[in-house]
N, C-alpha and C. Protein backbone atom coordinates (compact mmCIF):
# COMPACT_ATOMS: atom_id res chain seq x y z
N UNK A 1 -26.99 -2.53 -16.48
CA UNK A 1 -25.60 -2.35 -16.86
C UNK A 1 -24.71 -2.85 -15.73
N UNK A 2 -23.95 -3.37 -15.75
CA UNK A 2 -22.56 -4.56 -15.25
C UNK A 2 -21.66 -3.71 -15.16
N UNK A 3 -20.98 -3.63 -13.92
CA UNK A 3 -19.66 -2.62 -13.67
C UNK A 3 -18.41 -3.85 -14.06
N UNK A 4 -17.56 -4.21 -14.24
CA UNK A 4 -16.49 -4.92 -14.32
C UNK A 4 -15.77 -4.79 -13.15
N UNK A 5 -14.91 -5.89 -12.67
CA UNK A 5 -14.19 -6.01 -11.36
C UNK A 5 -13.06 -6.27 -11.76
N UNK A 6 -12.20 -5.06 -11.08
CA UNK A 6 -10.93 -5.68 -11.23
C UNK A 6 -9.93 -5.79 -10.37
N UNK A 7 -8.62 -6.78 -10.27
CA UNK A 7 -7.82 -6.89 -9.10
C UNK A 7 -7.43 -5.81 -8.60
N UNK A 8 -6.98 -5.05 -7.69
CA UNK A 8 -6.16 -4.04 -7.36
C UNK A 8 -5.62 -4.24 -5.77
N UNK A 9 -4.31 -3.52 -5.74
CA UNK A 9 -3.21 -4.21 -4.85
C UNK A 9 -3.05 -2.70 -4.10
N UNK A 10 -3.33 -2.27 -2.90
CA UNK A 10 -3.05 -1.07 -2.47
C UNK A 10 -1.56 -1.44 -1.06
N UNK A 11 -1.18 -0.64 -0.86
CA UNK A 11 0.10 -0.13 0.24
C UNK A 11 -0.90 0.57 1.12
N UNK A 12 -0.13 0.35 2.63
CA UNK A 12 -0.88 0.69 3.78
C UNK A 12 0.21 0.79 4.49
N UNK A 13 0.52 2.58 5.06
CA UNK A 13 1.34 2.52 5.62
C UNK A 13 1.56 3.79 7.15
N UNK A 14 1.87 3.55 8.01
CA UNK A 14 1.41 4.27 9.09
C UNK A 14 2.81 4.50 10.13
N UNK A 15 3.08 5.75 10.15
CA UNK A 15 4.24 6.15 11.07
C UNK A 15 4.24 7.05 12.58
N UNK A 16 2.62 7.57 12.45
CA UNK A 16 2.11 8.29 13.88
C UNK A 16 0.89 8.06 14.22
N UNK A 17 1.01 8.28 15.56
CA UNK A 17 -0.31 7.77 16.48
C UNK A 17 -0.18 5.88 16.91
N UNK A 18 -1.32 5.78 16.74
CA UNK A 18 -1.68 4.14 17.14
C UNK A 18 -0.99 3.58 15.37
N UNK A 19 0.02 3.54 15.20
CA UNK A 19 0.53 2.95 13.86
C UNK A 19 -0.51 1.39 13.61
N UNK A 20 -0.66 0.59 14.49
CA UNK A 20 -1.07 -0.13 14.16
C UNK A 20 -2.79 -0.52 13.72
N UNK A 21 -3.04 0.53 15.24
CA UNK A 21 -4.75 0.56 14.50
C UNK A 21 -5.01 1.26 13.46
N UNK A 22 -4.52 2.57 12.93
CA UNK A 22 -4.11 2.95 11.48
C UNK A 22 -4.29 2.40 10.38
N UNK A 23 -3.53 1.17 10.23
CA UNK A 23 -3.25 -0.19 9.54
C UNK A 23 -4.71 -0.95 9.30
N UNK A 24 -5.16 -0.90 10.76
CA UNK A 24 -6.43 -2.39 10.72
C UNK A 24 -7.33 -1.17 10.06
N UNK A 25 -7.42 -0.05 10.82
CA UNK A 25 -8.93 0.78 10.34
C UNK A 25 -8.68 1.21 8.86
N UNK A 26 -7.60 1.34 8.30
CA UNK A 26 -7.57 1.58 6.91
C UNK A 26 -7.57 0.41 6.11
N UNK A 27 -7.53 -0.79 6.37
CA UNK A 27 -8.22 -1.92 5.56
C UNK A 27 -9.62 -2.23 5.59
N UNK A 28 -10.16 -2.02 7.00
CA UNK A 28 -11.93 -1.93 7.20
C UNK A 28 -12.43 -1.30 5.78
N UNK A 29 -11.86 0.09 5.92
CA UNK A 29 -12.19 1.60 5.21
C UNK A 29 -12.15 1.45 4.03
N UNK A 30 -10.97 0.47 3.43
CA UNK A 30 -11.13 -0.30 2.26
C UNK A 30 -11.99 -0.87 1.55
N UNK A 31 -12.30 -1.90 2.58
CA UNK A 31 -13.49 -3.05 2.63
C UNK A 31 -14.73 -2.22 1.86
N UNK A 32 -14.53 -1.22 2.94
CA UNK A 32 -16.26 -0.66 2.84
C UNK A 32 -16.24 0.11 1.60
N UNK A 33 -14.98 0.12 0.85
CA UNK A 33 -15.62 1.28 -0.63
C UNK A 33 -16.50 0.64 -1.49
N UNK A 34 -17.52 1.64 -2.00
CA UNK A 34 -18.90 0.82 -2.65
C UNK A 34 -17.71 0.17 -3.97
N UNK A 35 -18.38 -1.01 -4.44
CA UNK A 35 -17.95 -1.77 -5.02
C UNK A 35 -16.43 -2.92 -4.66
N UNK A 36 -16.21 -2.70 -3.94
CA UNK A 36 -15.01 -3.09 -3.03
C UNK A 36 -15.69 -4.71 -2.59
N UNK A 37 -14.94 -5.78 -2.89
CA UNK A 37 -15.56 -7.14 -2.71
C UNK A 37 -13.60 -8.21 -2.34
N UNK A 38 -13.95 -9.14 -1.58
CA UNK A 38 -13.03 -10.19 -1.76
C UNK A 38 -11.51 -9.47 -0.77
N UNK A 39 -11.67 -8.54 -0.13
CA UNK A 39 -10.16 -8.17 0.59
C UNK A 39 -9.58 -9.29 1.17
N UNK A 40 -8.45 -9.37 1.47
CA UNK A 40 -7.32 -10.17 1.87
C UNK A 40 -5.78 -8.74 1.96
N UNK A 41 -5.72 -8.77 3.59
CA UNK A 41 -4.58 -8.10 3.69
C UNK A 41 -3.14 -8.97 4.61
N UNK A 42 -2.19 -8.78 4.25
CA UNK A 42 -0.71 -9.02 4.69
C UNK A 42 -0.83 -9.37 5.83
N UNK A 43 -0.08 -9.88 6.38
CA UNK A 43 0.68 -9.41 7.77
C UNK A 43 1.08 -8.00 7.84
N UNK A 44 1.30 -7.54 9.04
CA UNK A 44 2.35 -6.20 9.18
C UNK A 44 3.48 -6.17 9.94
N UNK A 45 4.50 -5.54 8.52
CA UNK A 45 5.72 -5.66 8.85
C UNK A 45 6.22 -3.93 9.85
N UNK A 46 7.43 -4.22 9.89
CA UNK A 46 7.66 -2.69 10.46
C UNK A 46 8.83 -2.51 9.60
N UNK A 47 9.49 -1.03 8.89
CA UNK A 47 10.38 -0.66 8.07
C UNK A 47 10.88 0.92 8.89
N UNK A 48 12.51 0.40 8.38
CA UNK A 48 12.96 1.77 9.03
C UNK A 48 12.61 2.97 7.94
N UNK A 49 12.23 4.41 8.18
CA UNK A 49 11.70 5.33 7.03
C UNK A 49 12.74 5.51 5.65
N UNK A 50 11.95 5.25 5.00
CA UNK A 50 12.86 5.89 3.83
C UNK A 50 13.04 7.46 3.47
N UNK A 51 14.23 7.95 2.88
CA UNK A 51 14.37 9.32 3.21
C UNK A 51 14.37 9.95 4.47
N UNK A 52 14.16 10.64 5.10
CA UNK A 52 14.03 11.15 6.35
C UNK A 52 14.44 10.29 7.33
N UNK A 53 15.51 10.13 8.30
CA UNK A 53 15.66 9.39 9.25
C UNK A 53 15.29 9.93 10.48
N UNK A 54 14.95 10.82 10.61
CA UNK A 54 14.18 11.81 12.22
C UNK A 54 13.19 11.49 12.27
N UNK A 55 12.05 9.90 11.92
CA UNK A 55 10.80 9.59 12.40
C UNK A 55 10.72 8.81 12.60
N UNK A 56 9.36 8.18 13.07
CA UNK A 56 9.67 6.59 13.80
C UNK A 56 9.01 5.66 12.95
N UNK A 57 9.82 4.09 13.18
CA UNK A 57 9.36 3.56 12.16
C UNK A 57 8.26 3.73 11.44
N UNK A 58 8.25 2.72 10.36
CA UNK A 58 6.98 2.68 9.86
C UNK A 58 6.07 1.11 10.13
N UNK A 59 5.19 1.08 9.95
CA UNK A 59 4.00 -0.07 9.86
C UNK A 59 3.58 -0.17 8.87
N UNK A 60 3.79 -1.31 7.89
CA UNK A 60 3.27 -1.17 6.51
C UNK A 60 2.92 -2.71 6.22
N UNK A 61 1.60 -2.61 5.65
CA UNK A 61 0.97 -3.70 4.65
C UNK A 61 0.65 -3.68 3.53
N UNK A 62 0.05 -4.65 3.05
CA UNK A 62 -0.41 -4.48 1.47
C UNK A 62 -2.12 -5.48 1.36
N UNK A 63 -3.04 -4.84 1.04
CA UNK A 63 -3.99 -5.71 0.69
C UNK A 63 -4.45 -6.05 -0.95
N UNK A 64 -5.06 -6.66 -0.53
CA UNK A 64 -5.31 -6.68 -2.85
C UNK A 64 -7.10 -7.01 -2.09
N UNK A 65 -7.71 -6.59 -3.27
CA UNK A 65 -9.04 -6.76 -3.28
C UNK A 65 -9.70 -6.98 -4.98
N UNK A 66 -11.21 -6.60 -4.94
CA UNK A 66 -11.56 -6.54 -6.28
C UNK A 66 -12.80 -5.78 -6.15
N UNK A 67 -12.57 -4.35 -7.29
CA UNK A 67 -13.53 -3.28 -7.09
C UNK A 67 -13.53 -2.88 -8.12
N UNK A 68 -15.08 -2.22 -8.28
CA UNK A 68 -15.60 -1.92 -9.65
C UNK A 68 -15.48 -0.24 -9.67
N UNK A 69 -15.05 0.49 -9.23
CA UNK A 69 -14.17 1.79 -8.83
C UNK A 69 -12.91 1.91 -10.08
N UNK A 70 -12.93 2.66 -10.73
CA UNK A 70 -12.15 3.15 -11.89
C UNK A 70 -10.64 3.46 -10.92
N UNK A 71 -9.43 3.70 -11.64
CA UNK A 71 -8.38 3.83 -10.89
C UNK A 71 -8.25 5.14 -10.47
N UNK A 72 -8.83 6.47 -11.00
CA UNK A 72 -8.95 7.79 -10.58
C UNK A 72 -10.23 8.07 -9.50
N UNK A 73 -11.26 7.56 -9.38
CA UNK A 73 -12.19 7.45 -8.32
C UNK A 73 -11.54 6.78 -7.31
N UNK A 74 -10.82 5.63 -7.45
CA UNK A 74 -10.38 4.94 -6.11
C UNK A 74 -9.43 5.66 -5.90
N UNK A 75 -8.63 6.76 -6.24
CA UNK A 75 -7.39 7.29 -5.35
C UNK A 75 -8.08 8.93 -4.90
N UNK A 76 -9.52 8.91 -5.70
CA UNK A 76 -9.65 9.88 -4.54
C UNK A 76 -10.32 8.95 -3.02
N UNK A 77 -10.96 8.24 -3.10
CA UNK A 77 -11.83 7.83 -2.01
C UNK A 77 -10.60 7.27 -1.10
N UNK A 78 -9.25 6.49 -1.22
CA UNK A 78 -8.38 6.65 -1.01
C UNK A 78 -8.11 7.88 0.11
N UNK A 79 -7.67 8.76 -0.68
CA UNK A 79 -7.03 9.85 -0.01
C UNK A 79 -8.09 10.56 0.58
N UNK A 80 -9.49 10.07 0.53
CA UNK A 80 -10.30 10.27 1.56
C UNK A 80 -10.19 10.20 2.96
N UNK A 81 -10.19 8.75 2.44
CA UNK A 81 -9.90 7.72 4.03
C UNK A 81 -8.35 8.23 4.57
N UNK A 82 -7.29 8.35 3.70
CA UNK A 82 -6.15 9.39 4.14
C UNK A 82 -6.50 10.13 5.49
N UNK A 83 -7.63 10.99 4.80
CA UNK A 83 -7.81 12.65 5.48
C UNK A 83 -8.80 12.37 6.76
N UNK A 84 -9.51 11.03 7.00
CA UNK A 84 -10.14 10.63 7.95
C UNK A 84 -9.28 10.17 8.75
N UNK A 85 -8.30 9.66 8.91
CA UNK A 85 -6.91 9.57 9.81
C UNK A 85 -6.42 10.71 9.74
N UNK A 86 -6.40 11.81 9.91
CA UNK A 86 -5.71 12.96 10.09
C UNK A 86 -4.43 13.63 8.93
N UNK A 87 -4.35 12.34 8.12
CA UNK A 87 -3.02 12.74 7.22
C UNK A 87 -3.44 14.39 6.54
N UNK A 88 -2.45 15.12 6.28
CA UNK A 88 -2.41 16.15 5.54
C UNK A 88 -1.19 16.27 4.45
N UNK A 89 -1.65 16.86 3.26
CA UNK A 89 -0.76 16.85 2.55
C UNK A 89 0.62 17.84 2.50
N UNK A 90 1.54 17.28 3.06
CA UNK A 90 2.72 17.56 3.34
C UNK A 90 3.47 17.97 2.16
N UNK A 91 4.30 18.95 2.32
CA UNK A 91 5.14 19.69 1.42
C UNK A 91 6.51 18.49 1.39
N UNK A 92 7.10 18.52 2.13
CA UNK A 92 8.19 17.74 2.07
C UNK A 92 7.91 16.26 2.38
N UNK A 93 8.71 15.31 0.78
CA UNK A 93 8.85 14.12 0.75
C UNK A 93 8.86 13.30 1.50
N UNK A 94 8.35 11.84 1.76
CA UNK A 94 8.70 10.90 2.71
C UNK A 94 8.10 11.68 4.06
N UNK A 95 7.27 12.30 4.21
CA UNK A 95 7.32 12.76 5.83
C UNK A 95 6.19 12.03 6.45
N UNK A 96 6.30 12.02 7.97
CA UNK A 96 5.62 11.16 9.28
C UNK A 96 4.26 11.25 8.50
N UNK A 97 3.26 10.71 8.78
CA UNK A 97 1.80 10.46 8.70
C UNK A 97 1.10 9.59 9.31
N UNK A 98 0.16 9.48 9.42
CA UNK A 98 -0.77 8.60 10.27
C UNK A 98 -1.34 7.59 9.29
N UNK A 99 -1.37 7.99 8.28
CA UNK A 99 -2.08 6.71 7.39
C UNK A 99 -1.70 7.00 5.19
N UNK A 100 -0.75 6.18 5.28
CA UNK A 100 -0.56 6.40 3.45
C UNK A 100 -1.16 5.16 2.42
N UNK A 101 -2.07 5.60 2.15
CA UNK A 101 -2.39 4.42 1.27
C UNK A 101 -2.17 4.73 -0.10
N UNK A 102 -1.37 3.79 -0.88
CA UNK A 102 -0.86 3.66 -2.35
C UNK A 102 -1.80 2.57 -3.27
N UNK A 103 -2.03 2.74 -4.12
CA UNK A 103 -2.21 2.09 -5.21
C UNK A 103 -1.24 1.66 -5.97
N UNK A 104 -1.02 0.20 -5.17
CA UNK A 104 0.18 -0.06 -6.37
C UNK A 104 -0.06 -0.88 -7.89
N UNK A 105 -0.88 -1.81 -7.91
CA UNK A 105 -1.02 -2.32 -9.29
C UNK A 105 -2.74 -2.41 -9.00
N UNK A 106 -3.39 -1.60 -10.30
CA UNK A 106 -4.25 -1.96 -11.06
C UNK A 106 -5.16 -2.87 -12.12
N UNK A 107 -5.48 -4.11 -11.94
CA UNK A 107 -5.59 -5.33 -12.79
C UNK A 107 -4.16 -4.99 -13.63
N UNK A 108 -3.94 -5.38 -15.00
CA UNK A 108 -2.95 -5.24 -15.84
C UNK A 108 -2.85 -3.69 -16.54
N UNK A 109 -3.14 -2.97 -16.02
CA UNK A 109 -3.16 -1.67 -16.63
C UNK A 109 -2.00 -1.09 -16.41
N UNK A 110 -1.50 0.00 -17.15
CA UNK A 110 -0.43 1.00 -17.16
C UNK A 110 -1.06 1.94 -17.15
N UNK A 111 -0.67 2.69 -15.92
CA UNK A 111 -0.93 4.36 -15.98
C UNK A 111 -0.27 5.25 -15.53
N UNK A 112 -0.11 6.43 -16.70
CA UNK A 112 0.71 7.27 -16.12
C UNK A 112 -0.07 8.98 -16.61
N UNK A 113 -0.25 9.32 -15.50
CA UNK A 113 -1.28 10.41 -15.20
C UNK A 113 -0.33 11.52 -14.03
N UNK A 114 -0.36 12.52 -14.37
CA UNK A 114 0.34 13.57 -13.44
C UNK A 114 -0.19 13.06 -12.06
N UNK A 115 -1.52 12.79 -11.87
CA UNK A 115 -1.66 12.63 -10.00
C UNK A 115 -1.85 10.89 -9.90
N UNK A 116 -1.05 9.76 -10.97
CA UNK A 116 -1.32 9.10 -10.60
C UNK A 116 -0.60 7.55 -11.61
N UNK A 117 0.48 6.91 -11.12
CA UNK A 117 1.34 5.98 -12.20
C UNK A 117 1.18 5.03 -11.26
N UNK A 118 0.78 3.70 -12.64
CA UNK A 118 0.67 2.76 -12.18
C UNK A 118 1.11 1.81 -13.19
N UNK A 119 2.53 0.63 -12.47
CA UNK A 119 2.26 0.32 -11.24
C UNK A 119 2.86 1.52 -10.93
N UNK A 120 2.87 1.51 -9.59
CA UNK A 120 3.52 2.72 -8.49
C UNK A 120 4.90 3.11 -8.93
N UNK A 121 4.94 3.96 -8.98
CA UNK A 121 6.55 4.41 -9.74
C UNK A 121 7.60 3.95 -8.14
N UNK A 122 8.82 3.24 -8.06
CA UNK A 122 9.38 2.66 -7.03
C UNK A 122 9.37 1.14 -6.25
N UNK A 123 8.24 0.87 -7.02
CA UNK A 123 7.43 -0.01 -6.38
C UNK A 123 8.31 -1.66 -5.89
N UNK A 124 9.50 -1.71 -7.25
CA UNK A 124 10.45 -2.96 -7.01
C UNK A 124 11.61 -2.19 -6.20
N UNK A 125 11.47 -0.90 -5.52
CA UNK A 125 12.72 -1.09 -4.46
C UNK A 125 12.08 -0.44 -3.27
N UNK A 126 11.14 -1.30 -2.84
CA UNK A 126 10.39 -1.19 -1.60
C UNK A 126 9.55 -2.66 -1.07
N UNK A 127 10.69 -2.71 -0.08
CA UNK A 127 10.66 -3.93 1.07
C UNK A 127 9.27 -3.73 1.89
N UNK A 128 8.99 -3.03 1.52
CA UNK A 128 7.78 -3.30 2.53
C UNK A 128 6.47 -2.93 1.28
N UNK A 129 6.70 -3.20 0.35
CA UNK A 129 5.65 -3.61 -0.39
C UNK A 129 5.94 -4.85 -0.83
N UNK A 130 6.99 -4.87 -1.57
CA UNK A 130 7.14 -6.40 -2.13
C UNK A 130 7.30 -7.62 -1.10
N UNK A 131 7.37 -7.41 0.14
CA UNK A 131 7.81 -8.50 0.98
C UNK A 131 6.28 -9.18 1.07
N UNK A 132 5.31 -8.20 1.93
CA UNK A 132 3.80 -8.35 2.03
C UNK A 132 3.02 -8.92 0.59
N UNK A 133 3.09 -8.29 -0.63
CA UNK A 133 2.89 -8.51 -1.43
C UNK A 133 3.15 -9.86 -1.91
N UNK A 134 4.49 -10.40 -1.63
CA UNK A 134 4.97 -12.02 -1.77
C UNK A 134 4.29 -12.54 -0.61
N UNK A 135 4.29 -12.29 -0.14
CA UNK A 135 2.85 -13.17 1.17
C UNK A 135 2.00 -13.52 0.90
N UNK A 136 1.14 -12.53 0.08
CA UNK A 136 -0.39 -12.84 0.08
C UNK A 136 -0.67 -13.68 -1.97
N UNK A 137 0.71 -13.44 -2.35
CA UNK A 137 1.19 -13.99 -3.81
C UNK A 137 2.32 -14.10 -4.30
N UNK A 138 2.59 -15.52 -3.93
CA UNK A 138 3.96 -15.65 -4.50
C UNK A 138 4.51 -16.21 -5.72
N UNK A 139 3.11 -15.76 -6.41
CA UNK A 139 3.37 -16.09 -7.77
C UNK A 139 2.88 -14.57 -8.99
N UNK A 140 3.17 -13.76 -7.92
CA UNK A 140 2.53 -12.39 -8.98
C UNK A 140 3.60 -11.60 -9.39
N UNK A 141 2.91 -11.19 -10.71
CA UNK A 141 3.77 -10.18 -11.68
C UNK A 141 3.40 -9.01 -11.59
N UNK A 142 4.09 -8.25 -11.91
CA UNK A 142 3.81 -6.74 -11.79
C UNK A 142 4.13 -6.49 -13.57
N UNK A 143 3.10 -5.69 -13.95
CA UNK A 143 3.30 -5.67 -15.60
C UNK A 143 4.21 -4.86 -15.18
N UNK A 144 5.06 -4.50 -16.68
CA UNK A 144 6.52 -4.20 -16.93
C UNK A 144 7.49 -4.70 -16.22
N UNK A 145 7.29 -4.70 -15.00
CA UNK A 145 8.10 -5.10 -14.19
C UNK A 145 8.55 -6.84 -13.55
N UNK A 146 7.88 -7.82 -13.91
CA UNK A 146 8.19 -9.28 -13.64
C UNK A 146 7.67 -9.53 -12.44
N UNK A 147 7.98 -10.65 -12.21
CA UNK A 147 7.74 -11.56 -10.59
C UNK A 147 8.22 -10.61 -9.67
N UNK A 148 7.20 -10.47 -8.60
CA UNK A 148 7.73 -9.91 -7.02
C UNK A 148 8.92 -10.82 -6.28
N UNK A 149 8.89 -12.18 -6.91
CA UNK A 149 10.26 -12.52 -6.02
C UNK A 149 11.42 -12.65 -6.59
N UNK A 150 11.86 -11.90 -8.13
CA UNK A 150 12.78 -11.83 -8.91
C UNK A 150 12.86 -10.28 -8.02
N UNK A 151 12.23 -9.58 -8.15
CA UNK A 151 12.15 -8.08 -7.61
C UNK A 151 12.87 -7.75 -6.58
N UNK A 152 12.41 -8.89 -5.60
CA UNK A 152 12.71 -9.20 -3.65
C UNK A 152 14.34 -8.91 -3.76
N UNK A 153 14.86 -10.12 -4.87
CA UNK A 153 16.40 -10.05 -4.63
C UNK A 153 17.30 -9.26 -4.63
N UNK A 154 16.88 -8.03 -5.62
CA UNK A 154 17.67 -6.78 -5.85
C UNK A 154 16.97 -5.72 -5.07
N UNK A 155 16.64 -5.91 -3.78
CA UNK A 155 15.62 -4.98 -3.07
C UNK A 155 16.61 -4.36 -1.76
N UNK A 156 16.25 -3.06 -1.83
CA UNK A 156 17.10 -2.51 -0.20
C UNK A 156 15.85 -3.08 1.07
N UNK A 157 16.63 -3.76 2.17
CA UNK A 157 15.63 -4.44 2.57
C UNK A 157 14.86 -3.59 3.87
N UNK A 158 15.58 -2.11 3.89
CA UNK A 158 14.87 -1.15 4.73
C UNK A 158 14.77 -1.43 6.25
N UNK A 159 15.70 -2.56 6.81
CA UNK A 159 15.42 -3.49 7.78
C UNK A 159 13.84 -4.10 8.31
N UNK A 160 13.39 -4.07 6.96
CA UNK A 160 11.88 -4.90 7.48
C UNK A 160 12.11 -5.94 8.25
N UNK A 161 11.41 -6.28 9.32
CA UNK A 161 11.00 -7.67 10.18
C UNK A 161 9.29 -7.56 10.08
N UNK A 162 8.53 -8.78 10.22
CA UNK A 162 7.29 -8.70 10.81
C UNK A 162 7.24 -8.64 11.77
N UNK A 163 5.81 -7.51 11.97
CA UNK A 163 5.70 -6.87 13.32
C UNK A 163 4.83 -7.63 14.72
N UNK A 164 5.73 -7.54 15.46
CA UNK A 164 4.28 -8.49 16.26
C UNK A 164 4.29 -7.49 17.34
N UNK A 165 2.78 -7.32 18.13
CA UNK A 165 2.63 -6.33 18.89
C UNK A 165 2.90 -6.50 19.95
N UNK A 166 2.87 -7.55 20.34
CA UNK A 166 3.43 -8.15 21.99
C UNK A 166 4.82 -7.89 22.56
N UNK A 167 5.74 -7.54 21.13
CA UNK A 167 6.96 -7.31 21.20
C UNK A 167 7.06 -5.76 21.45
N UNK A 168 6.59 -5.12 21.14
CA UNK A 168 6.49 -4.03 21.59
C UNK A 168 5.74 -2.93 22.68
């Protein structure tokens, strides 16, 4: 029996500790989920926080891969790798973490599940998904939602720059 592979586009995003090794070790962590084949991740940009302005930036990428992992198995193994960076699940919105990984689009699927909508509910007014995301495809659609660079234009741009580490 043949598992099927399908595209999927995750958010990677890191506001404490080593923000940046955060970033690299949660794409490894990616890599390695059984069925997990073909990764390709972003550059990393840096974004000022959304909601909460009392934390320090953020570090955020986007990788897309192709895995034979159902969309409810991959957001637990997900929020696995979460809890192996120290993240805990926080009561209040938007708050600091060491490592957030999102699921934003699922091959062409729609889902909307109490612990889990896809694409990502927000997903066209966030600069630091759609910017990365137009990087690694600048020709992708987001079902319901159209082209990522029709998206880009009506986007708050969160003051994203790409991040380079030397600069900091």
């Amino acid at each position: 029996m043949s598992s099927s592979t399908s595209l999927i586009w995750v958010a990677l995003g890191s506001n404490l500790g080593d923000r940046e090794e955060h970033l690299s070790q949660g794409v490894r962590d990616i890599a390695d989920l059984p069925g997990s084949s073909n990764l390709v991740s972003s550059s990393i940009y840096e974004t000022s926080p959304m909601g909460p302005t009392e934390q320090p930036d953020y570090l955020n990428a986007v990788c897309a891969f192709n895995s034979t992992l159902a969309p409810l198995p991959l957001l637990k193994e997900l929020k696995l790798i979460e809890g192996r960076h120290g993240r805990v699940q926080a009561t209040q919105r938007w708050s600091a973490r060491p490592l957030d990984l999102d699921i934003l689009v699922y091959a062409e699927q729609l889902i909307n599940l109490p612990e889990l909508t896809i694409p990502h509910v927000g997903i066209a007014h966030r600069s630091f998904v759609l910017w990365p995301m137009n990087e690694l495809d600048d020709q992708l659609q987001i079902p319901e939602l159209g082209a990522v660079t029709e998206l880009m234009k009506h986007c708050e741009r969160y003051g994203i720059k790409r991040y380079s580490a030397a600069a900091n």
